[in-house]
C-alpha atoms as a PDB file:
ATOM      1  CA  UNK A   1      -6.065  -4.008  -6.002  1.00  0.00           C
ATOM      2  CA  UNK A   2      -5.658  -5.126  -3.013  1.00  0.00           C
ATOM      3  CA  UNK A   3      -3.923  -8.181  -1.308  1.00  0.00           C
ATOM      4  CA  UNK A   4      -6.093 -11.617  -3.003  1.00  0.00           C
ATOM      5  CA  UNK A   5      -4.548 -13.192  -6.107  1.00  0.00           C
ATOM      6  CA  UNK A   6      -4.718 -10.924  -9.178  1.00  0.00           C
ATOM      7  CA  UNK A   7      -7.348 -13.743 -10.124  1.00  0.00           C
ATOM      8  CA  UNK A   8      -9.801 -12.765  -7.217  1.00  0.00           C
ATOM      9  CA  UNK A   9      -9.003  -9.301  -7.572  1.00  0.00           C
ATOM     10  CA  UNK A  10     -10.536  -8.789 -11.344  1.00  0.00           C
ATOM     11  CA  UNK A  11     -13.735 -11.186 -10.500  1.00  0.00           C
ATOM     12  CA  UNK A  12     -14.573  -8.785  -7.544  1.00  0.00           C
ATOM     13  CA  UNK A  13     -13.872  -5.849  -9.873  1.00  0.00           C
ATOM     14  CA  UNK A  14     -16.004  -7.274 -12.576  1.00  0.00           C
ATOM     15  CA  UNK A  15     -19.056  -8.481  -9.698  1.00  0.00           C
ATOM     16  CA  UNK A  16     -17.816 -12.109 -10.222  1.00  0.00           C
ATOM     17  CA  UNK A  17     -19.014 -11.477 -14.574  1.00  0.00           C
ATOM     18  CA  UNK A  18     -18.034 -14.200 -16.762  1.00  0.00           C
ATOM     19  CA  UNK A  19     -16.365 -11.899 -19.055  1.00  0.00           C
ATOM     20  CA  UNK A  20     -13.980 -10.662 -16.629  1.00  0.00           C
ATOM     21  CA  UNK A  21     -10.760 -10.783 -18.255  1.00  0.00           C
ATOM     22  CA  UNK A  22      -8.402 -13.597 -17.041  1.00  0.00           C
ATOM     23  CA  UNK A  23      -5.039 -12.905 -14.760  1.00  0.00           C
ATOM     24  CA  UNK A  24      -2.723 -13.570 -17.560  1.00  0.00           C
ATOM     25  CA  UNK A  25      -4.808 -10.956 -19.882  1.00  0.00           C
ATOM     26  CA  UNK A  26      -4.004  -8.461 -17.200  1.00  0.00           C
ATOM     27  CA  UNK A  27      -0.229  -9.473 -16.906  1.00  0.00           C
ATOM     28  CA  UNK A  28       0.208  -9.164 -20.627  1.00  0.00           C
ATOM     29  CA  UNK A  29      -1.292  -5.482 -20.711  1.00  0.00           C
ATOM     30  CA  UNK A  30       0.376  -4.409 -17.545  1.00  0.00           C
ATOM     31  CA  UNK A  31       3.722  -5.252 -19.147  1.00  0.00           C
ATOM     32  CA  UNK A  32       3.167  -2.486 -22.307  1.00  0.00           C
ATOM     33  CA  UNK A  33       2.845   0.191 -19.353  1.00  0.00           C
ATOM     34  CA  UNK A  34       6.348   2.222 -19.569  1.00  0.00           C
ATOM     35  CA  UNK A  35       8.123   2.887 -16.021  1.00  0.00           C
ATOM     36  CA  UNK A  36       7.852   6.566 -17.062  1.00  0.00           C
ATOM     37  CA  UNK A  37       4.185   6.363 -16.632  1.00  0.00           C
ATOM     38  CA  UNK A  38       4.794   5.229 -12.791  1.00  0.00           C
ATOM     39  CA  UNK A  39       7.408   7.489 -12.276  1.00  0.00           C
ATOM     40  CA  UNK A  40       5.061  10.383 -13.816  1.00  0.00           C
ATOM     41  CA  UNK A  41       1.893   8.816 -12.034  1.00  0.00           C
ATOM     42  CA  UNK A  42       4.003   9.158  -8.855  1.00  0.00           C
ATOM     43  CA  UNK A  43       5.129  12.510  -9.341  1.00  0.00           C
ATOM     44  CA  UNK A  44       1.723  13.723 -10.017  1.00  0.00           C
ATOM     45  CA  UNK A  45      -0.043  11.980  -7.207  1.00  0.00           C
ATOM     46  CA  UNK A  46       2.552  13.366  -4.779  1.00  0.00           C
ATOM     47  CA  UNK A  47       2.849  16.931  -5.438  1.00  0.00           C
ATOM     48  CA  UNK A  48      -0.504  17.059  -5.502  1.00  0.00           C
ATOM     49  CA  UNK A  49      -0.496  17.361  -1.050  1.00  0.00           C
ATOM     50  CA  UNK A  50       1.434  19.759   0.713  1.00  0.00           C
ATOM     51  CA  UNK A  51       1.860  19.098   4.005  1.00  0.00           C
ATOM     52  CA  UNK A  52       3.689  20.969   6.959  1.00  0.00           C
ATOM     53  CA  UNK A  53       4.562  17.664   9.073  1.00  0.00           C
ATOM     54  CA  UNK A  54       7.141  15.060   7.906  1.00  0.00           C
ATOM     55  CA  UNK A  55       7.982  11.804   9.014  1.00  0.00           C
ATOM     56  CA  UNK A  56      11.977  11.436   8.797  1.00  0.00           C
ATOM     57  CA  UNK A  57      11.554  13.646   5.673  1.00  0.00           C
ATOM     58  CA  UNK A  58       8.835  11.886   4.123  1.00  0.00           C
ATOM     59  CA  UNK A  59       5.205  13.417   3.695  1.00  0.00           C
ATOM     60  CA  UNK A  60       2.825  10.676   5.276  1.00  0.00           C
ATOM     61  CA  UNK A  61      -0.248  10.582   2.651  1.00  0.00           C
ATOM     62  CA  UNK A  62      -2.815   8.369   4.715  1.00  0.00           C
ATOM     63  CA  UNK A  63      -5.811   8.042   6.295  1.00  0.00           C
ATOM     64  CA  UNK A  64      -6.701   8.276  10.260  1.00  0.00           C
ATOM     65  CA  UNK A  65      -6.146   4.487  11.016  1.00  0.00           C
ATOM     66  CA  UNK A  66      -3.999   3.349   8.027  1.00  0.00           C
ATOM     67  CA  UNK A  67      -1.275   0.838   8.783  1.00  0.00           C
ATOM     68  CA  UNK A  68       1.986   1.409   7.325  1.00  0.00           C
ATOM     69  CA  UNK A  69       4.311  -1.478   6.576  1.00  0.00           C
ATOM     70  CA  UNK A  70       7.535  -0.528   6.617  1.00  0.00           C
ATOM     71  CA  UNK A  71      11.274  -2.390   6.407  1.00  0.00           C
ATOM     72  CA  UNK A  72      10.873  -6.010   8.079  1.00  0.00           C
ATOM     73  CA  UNK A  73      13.350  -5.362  11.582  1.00  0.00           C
ATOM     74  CA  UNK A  74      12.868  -7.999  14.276  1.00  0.00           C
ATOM     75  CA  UNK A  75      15.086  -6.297  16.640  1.00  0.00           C
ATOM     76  CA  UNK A  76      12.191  -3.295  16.790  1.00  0.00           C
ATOM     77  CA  UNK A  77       9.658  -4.260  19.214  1.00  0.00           C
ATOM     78  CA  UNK A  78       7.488  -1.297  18.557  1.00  0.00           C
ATOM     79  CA  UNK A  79       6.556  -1.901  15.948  1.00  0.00           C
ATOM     80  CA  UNK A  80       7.109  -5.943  14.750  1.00  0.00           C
ATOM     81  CA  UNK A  81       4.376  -8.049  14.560  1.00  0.00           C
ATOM     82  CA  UNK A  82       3.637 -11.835  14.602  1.00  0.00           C
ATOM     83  CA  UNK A  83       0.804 -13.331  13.574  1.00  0.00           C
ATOM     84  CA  UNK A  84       1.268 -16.458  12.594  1.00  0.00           C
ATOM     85  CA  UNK A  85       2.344 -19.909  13.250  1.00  0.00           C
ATOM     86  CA  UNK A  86       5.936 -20.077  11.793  1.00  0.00           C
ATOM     87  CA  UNK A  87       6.805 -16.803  13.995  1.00  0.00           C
ATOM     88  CA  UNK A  88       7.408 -14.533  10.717  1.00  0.00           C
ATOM     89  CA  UNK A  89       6.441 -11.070  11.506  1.00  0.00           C
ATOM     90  CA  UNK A  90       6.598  -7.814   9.712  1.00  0.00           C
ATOM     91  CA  UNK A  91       6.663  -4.527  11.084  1.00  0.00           C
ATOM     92  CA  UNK A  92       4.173  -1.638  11.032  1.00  0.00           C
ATOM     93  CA  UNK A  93       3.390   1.509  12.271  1.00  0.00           C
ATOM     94  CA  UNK A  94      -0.127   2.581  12.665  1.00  0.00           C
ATOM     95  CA  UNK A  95      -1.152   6.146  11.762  1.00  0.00           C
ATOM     96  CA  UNK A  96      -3.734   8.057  13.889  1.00  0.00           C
ATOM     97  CA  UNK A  97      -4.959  11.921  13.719  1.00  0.00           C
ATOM     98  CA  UNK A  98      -5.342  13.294  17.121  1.00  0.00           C
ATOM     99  CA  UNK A  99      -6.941  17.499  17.628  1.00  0.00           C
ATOM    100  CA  UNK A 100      -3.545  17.851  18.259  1.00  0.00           C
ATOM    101  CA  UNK A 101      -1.822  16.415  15.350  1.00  0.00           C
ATOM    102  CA  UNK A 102      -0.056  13.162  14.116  1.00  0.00           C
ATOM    103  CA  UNK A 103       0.930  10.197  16.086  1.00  0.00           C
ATOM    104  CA  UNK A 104       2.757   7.275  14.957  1.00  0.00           C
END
């Protein structure tokens, strides 16, 4: 999913079909998956890389171009960002592959 109202979301998923199951149909089931399953999910999806660059000791699993949100900090001006009327930004980092490696 990505950043619409869970709504939106499932009617795109579903090419806008009137049998698309509703928001709170997808609440209900999401609440019988166990945190295990994430955990394990997470686990699974994450040793599946192995890579020989880290960022502060994290593997970065993205793609050339990705943004990466990370902590809000307005006192970073690298990386905060405002972009919109009421002057409440977020920060990001933007990922790009170079022929000679990672920048951030």
């Amino acid at each position: 999913m990505q950043k619409s109202a869970s709504k939106t979301e499932l009617l795109k998923y579903f090419d806008f079909n009137a049998s698309a199951p509703t928001a709170s149909a997808l609440i209900q089931q999401r609440k019988k998956i166990s945190p295990e399953a994430f955990d394990s999910l997470f686990y699974s999806f994450s040793n599946a890389f192995f890579l020989d660059k880290t960022l502060k000791g994290y593997d970065p699993i993205a793609v050339d171009g990705s943004d990466i949100y990370i902590p809000r900090n307005p006192k970073a001006p690298d990386t905060y960002r405002v972009t919109d009327r009421y002057n409440k930004g977020f920060n990001m980092i933007h990922l790009s592959l170079t022929p000679n490696g990672l920048i951030l």
